[in-house]
PDB file of N, CA and C in Angstrom:
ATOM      1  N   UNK A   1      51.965-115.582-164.565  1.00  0.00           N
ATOM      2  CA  UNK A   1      51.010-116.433-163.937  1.00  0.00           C
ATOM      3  C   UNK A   1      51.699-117.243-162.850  1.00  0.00           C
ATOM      4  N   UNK A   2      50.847-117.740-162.260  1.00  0.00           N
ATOM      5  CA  UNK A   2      51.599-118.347-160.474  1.00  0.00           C
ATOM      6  C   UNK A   2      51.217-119.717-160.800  1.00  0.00           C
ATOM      7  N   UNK A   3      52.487-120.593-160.559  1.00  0.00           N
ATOM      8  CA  UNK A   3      52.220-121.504-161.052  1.00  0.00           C
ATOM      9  C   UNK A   3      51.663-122.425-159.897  1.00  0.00           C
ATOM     10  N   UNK A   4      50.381-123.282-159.895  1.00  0.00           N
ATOM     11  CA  UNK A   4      50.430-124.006-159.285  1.00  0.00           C
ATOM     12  C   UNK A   4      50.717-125.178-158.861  1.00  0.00           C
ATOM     13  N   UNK A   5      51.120-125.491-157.334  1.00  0.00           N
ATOM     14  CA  UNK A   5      51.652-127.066-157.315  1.00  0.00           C
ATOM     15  C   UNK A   5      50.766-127.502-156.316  1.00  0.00           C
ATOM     16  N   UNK A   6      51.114-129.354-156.835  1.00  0.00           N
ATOM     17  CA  UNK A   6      49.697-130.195-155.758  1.00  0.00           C
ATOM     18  C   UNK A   6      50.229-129.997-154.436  1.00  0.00           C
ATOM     19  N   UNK A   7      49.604-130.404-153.110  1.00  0.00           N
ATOM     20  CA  UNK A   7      50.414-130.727-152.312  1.00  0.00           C
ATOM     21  C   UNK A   7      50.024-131.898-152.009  1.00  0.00           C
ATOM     22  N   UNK A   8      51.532-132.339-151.121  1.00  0.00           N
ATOM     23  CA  UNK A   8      51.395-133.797-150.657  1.00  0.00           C
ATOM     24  C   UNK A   8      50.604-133.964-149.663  1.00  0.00           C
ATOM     25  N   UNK A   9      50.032-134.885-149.471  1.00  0.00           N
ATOM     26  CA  UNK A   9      49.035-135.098-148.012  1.00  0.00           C
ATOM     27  C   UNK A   9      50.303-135.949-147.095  1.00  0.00           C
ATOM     28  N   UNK A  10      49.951-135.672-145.800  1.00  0.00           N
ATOM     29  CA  UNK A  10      50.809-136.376-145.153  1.00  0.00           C
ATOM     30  C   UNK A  10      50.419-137.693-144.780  1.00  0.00           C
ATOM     31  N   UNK A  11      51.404-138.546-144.730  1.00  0.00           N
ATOM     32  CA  UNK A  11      51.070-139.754-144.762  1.00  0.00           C
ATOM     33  C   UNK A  11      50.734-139.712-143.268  1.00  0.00           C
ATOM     34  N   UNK A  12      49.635-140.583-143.601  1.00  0.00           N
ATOM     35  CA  UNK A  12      49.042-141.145-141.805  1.00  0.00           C
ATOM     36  C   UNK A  12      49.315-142.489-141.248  1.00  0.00           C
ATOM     37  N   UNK A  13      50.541-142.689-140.605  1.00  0.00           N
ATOM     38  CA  UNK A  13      50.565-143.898-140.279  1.00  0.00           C
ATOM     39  C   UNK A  13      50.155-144.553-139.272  1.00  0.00           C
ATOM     40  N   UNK A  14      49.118-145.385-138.777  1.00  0.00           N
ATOM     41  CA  UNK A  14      49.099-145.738-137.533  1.00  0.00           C
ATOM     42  C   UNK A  14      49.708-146.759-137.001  1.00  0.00           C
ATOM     43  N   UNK A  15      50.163-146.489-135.510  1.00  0.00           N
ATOM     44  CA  UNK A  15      50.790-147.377-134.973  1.00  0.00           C
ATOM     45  C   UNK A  15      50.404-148.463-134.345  1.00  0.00           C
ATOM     46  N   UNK A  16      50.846-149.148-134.792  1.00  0.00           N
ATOM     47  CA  UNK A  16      50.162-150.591-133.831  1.00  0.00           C
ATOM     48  C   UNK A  16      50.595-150.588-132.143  1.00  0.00           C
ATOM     49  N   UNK A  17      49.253-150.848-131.387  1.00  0.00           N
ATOM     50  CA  UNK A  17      49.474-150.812-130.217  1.00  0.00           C
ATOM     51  C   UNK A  17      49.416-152.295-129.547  1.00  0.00           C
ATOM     52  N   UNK A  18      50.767-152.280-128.911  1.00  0.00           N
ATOM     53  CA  UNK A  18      51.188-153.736-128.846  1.00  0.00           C
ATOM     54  C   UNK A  18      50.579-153.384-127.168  1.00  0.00           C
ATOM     55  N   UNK A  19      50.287-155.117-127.044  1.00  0.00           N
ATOM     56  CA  UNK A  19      49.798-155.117-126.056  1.00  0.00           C
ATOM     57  C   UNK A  19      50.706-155.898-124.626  1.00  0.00           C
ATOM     58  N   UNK A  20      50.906-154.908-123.662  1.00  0.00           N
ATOM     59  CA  UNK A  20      51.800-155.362-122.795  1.00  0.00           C
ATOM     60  C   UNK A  20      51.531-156.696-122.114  1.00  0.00           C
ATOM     61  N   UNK A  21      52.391-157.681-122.179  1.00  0.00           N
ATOM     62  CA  UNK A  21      52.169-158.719-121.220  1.00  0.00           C
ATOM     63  C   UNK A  21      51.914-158.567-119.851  1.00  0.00           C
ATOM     64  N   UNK A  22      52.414-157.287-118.985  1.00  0.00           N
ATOM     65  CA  UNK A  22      51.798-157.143-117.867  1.00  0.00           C
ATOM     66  C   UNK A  22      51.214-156.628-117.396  1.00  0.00           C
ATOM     67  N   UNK A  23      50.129-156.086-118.374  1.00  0.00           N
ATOM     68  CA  UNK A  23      49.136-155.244-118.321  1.00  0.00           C
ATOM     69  C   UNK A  23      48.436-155.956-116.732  1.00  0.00           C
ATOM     70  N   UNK A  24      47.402-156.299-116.871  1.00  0.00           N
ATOM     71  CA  UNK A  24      46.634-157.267-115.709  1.00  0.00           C
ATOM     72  C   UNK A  24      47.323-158.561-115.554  1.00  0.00           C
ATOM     73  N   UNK A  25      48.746-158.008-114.583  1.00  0.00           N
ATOM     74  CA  UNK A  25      49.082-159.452-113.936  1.00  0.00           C
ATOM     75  C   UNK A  25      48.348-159.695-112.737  1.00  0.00           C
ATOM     76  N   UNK A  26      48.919-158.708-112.206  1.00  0.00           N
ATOM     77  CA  UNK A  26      48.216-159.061-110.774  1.00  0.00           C
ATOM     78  C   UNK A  26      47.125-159.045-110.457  1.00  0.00           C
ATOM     79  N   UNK A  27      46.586-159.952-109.674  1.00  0.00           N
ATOM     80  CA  UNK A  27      45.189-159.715-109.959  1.00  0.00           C
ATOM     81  C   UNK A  27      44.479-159.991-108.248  1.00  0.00           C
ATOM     82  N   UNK A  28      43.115-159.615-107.596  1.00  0.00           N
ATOM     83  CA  UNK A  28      42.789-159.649-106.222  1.00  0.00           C
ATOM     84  C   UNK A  28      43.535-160.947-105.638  1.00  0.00           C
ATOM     85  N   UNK A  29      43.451-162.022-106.010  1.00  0.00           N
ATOM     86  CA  UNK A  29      44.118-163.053-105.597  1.00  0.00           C
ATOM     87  C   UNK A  29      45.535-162.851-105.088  1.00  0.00           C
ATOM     88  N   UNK A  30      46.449-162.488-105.706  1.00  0.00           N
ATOM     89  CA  UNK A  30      47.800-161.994-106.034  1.00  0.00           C
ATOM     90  C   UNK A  30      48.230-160.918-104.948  1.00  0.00           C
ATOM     91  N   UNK A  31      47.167-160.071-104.762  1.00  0.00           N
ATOM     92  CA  UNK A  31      47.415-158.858-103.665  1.00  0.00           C
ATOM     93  C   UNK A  31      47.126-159.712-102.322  1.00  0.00           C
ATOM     94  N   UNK A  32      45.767-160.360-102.351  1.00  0.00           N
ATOM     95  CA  UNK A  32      46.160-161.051-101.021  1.00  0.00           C
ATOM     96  C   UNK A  32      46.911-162.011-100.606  1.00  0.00           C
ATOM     97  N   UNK A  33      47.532-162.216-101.473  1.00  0.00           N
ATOM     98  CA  UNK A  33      48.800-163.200-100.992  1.00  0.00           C
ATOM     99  C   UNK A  33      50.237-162.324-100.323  1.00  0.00           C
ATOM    100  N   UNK A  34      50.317-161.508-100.974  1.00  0.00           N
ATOM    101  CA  UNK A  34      50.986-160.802-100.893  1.00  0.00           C
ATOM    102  C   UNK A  34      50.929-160.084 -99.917  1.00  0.00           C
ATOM    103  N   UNK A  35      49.484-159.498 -99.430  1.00  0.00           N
ATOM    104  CA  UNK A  35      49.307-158.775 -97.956  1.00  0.00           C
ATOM    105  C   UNK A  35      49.455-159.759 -96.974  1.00  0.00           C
ATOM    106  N   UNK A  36      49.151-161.363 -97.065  1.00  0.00           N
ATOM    107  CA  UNK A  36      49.425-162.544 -96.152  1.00  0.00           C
ATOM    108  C   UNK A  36      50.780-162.649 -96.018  1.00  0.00           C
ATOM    109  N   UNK A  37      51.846-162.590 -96.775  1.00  0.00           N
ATOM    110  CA  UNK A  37      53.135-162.817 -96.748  1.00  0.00           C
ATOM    111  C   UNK A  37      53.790-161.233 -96.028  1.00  0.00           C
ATOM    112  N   UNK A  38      53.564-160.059 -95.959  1.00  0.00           N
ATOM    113  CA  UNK A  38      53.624-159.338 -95.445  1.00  0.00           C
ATOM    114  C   UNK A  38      53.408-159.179 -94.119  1.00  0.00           C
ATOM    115  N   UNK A  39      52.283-159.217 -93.865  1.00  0.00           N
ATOM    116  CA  UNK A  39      51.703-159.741 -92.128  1.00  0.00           C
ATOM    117  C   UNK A  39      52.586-160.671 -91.417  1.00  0.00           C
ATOM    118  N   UNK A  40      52.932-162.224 -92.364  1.00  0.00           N
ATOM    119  CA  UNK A  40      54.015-163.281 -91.818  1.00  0.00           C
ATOM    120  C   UNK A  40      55.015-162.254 -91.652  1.00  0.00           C
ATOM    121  N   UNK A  41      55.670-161.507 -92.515  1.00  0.00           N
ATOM    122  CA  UNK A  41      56.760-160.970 -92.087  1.00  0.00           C
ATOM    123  C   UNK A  41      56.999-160.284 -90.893  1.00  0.00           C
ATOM    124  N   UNK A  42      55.992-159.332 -90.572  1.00  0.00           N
ATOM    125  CA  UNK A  42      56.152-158.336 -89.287  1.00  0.00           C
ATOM    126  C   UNK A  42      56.037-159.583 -88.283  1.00  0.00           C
ATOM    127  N   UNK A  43      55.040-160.663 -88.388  1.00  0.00           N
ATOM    128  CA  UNK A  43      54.977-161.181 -87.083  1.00  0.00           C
ATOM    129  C   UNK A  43      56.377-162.412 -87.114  1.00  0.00           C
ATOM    130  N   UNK A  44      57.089-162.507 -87.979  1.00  0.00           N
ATOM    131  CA  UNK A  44      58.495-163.281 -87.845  1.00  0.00           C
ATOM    132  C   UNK A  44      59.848-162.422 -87.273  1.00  0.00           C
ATOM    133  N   UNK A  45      59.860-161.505 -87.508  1.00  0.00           N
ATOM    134  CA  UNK A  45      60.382-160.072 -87.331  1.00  0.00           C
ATOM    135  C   UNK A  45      60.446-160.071 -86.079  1.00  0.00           C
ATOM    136  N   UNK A  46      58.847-159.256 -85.735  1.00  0.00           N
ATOM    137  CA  UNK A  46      58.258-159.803 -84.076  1.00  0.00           C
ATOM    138  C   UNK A  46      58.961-160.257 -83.079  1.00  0.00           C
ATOM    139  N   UNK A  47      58.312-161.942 -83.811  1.00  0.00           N
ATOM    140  CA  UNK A  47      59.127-162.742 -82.282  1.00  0.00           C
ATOM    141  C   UNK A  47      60.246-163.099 -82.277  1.00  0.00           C
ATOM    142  N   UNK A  48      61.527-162.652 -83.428  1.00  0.00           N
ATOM    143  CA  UNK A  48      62.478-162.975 -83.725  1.00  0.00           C
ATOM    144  C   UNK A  48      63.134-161.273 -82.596  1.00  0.00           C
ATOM    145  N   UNK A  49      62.255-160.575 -82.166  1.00  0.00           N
ATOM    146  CA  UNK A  49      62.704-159.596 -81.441  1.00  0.00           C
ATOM    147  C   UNK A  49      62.508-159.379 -79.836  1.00  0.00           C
ATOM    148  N   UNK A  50      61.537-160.412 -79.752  1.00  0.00           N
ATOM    149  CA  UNK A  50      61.119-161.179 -77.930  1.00  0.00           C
ATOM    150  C   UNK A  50      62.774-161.372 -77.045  1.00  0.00           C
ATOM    151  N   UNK A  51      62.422-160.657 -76.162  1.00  0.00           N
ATOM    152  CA  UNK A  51      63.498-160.812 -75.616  1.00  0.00           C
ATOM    153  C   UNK A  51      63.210-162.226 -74.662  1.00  0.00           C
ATOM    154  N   UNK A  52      64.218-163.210 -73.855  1.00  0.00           N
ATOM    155  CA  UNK A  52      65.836-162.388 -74.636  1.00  0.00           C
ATOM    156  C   UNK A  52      66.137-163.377 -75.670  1.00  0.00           C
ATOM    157  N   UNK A  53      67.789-162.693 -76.366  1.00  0.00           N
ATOM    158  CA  UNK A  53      67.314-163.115 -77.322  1.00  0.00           C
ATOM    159  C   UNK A  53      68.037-164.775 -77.904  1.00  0.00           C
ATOM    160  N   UNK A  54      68.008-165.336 -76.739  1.00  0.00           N
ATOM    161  CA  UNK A  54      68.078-167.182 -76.497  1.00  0.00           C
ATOM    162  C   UNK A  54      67.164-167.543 -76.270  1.00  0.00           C
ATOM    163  N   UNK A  55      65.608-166.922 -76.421  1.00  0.00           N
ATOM    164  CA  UNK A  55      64.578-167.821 -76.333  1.00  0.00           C
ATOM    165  C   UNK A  55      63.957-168.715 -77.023  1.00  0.00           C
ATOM    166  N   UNK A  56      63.590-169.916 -76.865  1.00  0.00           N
ATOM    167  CA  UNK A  56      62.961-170.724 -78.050  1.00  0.00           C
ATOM    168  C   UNK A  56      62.503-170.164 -79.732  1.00  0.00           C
ATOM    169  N   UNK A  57      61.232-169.308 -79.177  1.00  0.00           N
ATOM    170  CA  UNK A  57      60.880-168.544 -80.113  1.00  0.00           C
ATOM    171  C   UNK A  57      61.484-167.531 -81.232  1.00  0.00           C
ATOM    172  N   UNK A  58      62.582-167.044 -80.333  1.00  0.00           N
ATOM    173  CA  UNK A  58      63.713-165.953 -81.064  1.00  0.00           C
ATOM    174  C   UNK A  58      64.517-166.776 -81.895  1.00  0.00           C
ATOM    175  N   UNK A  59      64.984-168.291 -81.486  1.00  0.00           N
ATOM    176  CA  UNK A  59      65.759-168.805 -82.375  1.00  0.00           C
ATOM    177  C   UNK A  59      64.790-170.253 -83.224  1.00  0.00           C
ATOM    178  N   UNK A  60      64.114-170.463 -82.888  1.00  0.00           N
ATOM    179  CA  UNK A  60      63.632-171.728 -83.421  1.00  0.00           C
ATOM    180  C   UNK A  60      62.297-171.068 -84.239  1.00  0.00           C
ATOM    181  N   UNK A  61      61.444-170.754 -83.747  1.00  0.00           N
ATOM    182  CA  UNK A  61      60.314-170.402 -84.375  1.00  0.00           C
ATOM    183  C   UNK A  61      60.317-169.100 -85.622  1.00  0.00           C
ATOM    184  N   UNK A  62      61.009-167.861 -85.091  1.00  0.00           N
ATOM    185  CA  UNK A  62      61.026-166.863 -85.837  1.00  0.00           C
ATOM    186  C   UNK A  62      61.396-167.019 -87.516  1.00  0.00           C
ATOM    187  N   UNK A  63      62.667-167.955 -87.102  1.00  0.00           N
ATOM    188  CA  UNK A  63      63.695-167.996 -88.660  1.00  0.00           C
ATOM    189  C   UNK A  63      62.331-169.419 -89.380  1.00  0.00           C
ATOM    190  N   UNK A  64      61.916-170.315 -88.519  1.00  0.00           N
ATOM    191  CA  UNK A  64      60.505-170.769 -89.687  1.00  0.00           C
ATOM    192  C   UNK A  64      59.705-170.538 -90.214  1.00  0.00           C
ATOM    193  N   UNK A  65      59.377-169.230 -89.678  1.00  0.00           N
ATOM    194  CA  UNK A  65      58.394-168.691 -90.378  1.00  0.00           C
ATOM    195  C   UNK A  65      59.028-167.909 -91.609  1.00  0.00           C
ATOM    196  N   UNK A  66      60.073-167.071 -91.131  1.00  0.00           N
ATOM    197  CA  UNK A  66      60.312-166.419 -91.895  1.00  0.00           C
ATOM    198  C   UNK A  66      61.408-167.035 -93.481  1.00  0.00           C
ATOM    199  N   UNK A  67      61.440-168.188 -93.319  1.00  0.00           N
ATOM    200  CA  UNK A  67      62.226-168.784 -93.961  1.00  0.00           C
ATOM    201  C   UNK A  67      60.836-169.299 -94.875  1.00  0.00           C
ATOM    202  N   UNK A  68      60.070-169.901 -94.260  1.00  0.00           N
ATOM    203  CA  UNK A  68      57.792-170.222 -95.210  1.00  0.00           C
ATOM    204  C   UNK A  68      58.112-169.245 -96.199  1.00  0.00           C
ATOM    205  N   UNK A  69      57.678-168.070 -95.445  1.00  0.00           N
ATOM    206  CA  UNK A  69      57.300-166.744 -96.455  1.00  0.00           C
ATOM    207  C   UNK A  69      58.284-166.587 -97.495  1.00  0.00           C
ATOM    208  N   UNK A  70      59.854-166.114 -97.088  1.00  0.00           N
ATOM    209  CA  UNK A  70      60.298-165.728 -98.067  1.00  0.00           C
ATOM    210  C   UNK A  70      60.972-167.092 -99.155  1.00  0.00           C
ATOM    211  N   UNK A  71      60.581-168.175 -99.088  1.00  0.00           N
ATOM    212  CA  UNK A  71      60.582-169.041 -99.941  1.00  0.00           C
ATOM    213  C   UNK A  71      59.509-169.857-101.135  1.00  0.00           C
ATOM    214  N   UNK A  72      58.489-169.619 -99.934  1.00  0.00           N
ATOM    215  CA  UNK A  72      56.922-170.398-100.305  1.00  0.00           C
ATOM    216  C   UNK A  72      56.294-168.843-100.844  1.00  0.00           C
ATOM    217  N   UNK A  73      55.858-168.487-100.154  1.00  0.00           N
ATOM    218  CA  UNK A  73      54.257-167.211 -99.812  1.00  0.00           C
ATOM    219  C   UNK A  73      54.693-166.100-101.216  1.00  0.00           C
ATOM    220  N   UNK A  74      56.198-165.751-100.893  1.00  0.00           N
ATOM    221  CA  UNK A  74      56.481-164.545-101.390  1.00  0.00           C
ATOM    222  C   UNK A  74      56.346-165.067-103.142  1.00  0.00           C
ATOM    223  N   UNK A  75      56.837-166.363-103.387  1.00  0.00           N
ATOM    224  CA  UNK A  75      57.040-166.602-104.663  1.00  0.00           C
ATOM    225  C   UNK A  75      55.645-166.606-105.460  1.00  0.00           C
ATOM    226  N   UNK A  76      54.790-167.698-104.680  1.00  0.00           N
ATOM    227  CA  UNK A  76      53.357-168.039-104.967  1.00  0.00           C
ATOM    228  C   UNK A  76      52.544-166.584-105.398  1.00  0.00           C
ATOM    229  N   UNK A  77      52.808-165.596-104.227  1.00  0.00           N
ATOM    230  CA  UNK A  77      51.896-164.230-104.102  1.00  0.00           C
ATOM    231  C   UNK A  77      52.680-163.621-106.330  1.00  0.00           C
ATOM    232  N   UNK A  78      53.725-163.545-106.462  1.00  0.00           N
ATOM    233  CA  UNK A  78      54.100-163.491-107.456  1.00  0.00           C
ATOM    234  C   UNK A  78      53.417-163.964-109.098  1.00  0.00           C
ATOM    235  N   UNK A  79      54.181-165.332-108.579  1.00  0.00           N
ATOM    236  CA  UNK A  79      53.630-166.529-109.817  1.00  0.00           C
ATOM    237  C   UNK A  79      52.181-167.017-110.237  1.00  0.00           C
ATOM    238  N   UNK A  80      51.851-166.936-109.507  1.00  0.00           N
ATOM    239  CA  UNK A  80      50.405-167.261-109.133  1.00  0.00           C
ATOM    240  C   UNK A  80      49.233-166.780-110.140  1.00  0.00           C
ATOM    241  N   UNK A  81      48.815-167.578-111.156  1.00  0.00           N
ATOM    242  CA  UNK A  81      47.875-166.895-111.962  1.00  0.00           C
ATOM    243  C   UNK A  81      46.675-167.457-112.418  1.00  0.00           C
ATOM    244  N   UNK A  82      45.920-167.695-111.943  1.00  0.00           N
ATOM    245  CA  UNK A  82      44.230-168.017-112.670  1.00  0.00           C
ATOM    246  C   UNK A  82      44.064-168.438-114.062  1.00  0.00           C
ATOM    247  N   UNK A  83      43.501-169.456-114.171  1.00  0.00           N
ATOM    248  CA  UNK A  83      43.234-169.786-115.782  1.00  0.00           C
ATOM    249  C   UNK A  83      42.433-169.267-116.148  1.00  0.00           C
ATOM    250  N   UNK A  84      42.854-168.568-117.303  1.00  0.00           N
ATOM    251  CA  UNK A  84      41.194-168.340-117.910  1.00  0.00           C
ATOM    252  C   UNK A  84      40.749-169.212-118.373  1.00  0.00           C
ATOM    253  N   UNK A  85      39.393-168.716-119.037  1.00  0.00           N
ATOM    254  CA  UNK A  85      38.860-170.049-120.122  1.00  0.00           C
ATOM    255  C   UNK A  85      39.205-170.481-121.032  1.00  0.00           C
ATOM    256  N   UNK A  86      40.354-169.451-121.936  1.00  0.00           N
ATOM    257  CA  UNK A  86      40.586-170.481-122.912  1.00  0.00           C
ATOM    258  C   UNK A  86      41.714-171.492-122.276  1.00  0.00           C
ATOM    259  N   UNK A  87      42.492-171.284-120.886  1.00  0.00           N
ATOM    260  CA  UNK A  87      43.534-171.983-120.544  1.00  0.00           C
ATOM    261  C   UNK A  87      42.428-173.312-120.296  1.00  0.00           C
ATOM    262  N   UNK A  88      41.636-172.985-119.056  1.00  0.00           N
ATOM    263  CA  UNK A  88      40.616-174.053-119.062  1.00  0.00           C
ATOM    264  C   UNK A  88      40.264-174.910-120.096  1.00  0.00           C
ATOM    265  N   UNK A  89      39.887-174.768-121.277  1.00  0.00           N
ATOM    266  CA  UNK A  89      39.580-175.575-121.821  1.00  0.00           C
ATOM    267  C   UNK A  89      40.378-176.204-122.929  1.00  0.00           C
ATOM    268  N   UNK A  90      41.795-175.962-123.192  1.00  0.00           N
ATOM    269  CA  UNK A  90      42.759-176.502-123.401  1.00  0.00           C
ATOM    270  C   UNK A  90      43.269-177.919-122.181  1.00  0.00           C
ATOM    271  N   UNK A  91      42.860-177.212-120.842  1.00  0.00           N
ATOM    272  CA  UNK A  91      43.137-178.204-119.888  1.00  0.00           C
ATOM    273  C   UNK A  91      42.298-179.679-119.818  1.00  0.00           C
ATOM    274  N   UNK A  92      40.889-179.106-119.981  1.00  0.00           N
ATOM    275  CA  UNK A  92      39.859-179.751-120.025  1.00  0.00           C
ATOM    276  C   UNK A  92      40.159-180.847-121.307  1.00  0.00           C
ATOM    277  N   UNK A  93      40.474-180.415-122.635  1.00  0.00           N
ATOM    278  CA  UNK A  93      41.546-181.264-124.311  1.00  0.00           C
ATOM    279  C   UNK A  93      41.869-182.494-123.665  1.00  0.00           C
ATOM    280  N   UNK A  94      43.303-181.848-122.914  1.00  0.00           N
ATOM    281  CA  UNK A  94      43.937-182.769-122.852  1.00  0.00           C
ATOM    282  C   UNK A  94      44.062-183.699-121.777  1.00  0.00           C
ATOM    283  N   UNK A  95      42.968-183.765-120.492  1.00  0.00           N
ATOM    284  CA  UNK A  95      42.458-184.494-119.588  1.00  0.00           C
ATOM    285  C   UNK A  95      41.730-185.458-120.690  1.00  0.00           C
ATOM    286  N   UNK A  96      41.018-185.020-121.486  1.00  0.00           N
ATOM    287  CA  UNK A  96      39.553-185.975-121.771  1.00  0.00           C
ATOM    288  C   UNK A  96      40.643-186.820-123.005  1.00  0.00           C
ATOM    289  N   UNK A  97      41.582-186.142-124.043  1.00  0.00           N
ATOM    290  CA  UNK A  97      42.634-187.442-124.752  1.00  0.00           C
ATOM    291  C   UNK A  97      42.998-188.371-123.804  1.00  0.00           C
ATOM    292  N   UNK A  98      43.261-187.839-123.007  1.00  0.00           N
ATOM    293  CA  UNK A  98      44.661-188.798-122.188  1.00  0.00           C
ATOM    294  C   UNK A  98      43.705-190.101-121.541  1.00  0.00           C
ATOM    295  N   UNK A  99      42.301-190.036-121.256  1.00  0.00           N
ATOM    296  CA  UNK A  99      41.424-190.852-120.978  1.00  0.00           C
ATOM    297  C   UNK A  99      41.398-192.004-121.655  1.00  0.00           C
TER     298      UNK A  99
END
């Protein structure tokens, strides 16, 4: 006689799907900052290329702008993030204690 055996079922494990923090960072806001700080660039670039190149603009104006952007614009276009509502109304908490 044939002996029979159980079989094992395979274990099913599911995996937990962790959820990426940078899933939706960026967001429409974020891109247009970013296309604004881009634009500054070509046009710092630009007149930093006006001949000749001892003109006001080539040395005084160009490196200000471009010194804005890649300090200010570029970081902001980055960092830059929208509250949601629950941030909102944590904000909203601790305005109305502090009253």
């Amino acid at each position: 006689m044939a002996k029979t055996t159980k079989r094992r079922t395979a274990h099913t494990t599911t995996k937990k799907a962790f959820a990426s923090p940078f899933t939706i960072y960026m967001n429409k806001q974020n891109y247009f900052i970013l296309i604004t700080a881009t634009v500054l660039l070509i046009v710092g670039y630009f007149v930093m290329s006006i001949d000749p190149w001892n003109s006001t603009p080539a040395i005084v104006i160009s490196p200000i702008i471009l010194l804005i952007v890649y300090i200010l614009i570029v970081p902001a276009a980055i960092l830059y993030k929208k509250k949601g509502p629950e941030q909102k109304a944590e904000g909203e908490e601790v305005a109305s204690s502090k009253s």
